[in-house]
C-alpha atoms as a PDB file:
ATOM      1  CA  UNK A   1     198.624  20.026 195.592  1.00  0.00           C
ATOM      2  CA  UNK A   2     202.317  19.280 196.680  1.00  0.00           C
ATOM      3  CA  UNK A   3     202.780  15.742 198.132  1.00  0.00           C
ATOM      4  CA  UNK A   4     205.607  14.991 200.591  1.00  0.00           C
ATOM      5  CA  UNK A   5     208.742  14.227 199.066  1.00  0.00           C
ATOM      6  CA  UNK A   6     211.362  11.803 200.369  1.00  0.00           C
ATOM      7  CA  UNK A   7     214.270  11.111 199.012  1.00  0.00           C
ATOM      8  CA  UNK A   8     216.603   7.786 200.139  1.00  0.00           C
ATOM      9  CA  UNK A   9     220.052   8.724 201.520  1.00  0.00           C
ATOM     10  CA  UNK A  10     221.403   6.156 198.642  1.00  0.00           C
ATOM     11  CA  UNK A  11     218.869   8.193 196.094  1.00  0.00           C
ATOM     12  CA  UNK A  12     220.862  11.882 197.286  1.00  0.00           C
ATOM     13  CA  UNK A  13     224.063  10.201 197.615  1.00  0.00           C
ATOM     14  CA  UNK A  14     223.705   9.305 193.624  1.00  0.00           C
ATOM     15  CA  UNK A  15     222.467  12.707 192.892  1.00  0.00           C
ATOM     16  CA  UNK A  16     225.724  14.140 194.832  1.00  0.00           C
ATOM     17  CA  UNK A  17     228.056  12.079 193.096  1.00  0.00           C
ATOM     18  CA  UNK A  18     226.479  12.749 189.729  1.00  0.00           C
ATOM     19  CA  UNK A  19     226.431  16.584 190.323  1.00  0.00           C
ATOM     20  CA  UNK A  20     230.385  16.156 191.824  1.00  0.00           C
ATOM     21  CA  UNK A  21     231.143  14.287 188.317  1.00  0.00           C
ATOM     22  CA  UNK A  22     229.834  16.914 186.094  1.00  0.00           C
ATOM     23  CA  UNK A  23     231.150  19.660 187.881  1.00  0.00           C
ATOM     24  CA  UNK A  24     234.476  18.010 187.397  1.00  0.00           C
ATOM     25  CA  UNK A  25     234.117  17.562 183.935  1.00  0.00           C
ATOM     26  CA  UNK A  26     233.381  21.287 183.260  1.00  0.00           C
ATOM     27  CA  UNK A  27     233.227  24.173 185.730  1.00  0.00           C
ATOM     28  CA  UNK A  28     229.056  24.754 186.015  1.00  0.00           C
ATOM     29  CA  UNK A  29     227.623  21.219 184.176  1.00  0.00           C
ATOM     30  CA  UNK A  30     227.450  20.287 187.951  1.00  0.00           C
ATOM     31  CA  UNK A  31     225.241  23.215 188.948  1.00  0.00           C
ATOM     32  CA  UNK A  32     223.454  22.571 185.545  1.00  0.00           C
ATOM     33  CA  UNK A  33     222.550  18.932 186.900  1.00  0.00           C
ATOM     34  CA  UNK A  34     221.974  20.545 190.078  1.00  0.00           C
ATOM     35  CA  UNK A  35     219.071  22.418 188.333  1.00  0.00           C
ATOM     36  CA  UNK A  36     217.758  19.780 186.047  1.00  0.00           C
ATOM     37  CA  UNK A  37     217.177  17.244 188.717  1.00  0.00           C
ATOM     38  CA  UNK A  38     215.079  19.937 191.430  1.00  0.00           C
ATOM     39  CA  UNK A  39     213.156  20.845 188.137  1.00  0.00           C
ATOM     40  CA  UNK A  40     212.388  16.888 187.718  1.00  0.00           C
ATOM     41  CA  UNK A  41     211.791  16.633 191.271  1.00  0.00           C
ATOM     42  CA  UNK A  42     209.046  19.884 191.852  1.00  0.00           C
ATOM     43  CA  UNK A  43     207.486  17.985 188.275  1.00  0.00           C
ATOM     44  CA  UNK A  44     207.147  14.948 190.376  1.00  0.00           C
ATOM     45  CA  UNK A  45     206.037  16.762 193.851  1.00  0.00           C
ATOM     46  CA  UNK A  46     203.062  18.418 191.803  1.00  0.00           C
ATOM     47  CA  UNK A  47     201.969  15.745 189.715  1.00  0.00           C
ATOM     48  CA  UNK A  48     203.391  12.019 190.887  1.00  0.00           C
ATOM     49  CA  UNK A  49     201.394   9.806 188.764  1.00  0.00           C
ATOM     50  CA  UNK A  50     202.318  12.301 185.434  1.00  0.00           C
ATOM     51  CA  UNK A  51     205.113  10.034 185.262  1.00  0.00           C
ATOM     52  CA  UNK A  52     205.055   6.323 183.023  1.00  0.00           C
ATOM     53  CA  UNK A  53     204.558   3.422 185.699  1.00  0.00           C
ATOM     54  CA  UNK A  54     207.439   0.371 185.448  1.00  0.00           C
ATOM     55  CA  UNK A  55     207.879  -2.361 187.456  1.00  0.00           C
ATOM     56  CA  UNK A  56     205.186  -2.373 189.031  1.00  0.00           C
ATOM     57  CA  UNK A  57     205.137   0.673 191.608  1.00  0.00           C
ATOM     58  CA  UNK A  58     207.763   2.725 190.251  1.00  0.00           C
ATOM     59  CA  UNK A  59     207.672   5.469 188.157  1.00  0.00           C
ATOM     60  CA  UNK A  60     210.524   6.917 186.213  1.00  0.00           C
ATOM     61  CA  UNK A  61     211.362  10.866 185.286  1.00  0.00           C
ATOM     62  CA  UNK A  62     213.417  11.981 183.250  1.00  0.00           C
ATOM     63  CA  UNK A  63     216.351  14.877 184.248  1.00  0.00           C
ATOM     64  CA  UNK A  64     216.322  17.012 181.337  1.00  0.00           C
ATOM     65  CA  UNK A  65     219.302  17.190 179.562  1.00  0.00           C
ATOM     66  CA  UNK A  66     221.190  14.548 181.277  1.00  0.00           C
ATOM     67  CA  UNK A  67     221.195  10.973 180.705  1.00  0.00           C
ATOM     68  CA  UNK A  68     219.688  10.147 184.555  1.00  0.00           C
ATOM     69  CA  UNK A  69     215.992   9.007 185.391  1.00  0.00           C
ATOM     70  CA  UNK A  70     214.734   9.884 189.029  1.00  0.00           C
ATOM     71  CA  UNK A  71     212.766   6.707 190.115  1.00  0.00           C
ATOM     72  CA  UNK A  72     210.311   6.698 192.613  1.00  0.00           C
ATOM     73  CA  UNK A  73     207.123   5.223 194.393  1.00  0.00           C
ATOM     74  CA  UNK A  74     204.141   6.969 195.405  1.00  0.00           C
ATOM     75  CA  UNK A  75     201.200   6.137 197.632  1.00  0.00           C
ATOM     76  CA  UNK A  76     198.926   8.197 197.288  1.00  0.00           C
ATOM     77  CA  UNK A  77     200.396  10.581 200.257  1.00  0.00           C
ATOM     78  CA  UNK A  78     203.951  10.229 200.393  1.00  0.00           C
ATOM     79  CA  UNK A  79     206.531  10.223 196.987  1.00  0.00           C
ATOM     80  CA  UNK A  80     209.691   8.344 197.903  1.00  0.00           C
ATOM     81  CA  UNK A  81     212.676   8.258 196.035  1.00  0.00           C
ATOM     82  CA  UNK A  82     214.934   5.539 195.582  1.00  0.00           C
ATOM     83  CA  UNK A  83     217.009   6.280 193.108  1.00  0.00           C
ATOM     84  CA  UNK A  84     218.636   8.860 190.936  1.00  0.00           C
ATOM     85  CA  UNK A  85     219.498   6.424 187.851  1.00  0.00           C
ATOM     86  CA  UNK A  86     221.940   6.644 185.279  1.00  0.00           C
ATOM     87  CA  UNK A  87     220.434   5.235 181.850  1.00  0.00           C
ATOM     88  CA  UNK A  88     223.416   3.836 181.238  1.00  0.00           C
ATOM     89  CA  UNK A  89     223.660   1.542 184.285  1.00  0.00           C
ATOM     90  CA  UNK A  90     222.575  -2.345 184.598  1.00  0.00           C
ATOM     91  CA  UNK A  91     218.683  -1.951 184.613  1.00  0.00           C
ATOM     92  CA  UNK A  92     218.487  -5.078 187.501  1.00  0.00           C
ATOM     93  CA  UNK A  93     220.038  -2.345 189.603  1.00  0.00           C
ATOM     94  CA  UNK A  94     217.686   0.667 189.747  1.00  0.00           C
ATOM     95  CA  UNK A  95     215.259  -1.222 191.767  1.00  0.00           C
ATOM     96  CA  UNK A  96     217.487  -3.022 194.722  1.00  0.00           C
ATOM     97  CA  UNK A  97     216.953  -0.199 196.613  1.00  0.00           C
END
């Protein structure tokens, strides 16, 4: 079963700038990311508590292949996401969303 699936405008303006970034690095790494991340997002739509539980309601998947986390709550109906995280960012910030 597919649950609904929003994502934040802050969560898609992350996963823009991220796919923008690698692009610029090397001609197709952005369409690569691109990929990666709807791959970790249809993972999440079909199974939303698959994913390991931090902070409380928030569950964390990885993109594979890049260093970025897609965090998100789910309530049973609706999977919202707030952020798509780079590892290498201050943890406090993932969740001031």
């Amino acid at each position: 079963m597919l649950h609904r699936l929003v994502i934040r405008d802050v969560a898609a303006a992350e996963a823009v700038h991220a796919r923008d970034w690698y692009e610029n690095a090397r001609k197709g790494l952005g369409e690569r990311f691109h990929e990666a991340l709807s791959v970790a997002l249809d993972d999440i739509q079909a199974s939303p508590r698959g994913f390991q539980l931090r902070s409380g309601k928030y569950r964390h998947a990885r993109v594979i292949g890049f260093p970025y986390s897609v965090i998100y709550r789910f309530d049973g109906k609706t999977i919202v996401v707030v952020s798509v995280f780079h590892l290498k960012r201050r943890p406090r910030t993932r969740f001031k969303r």
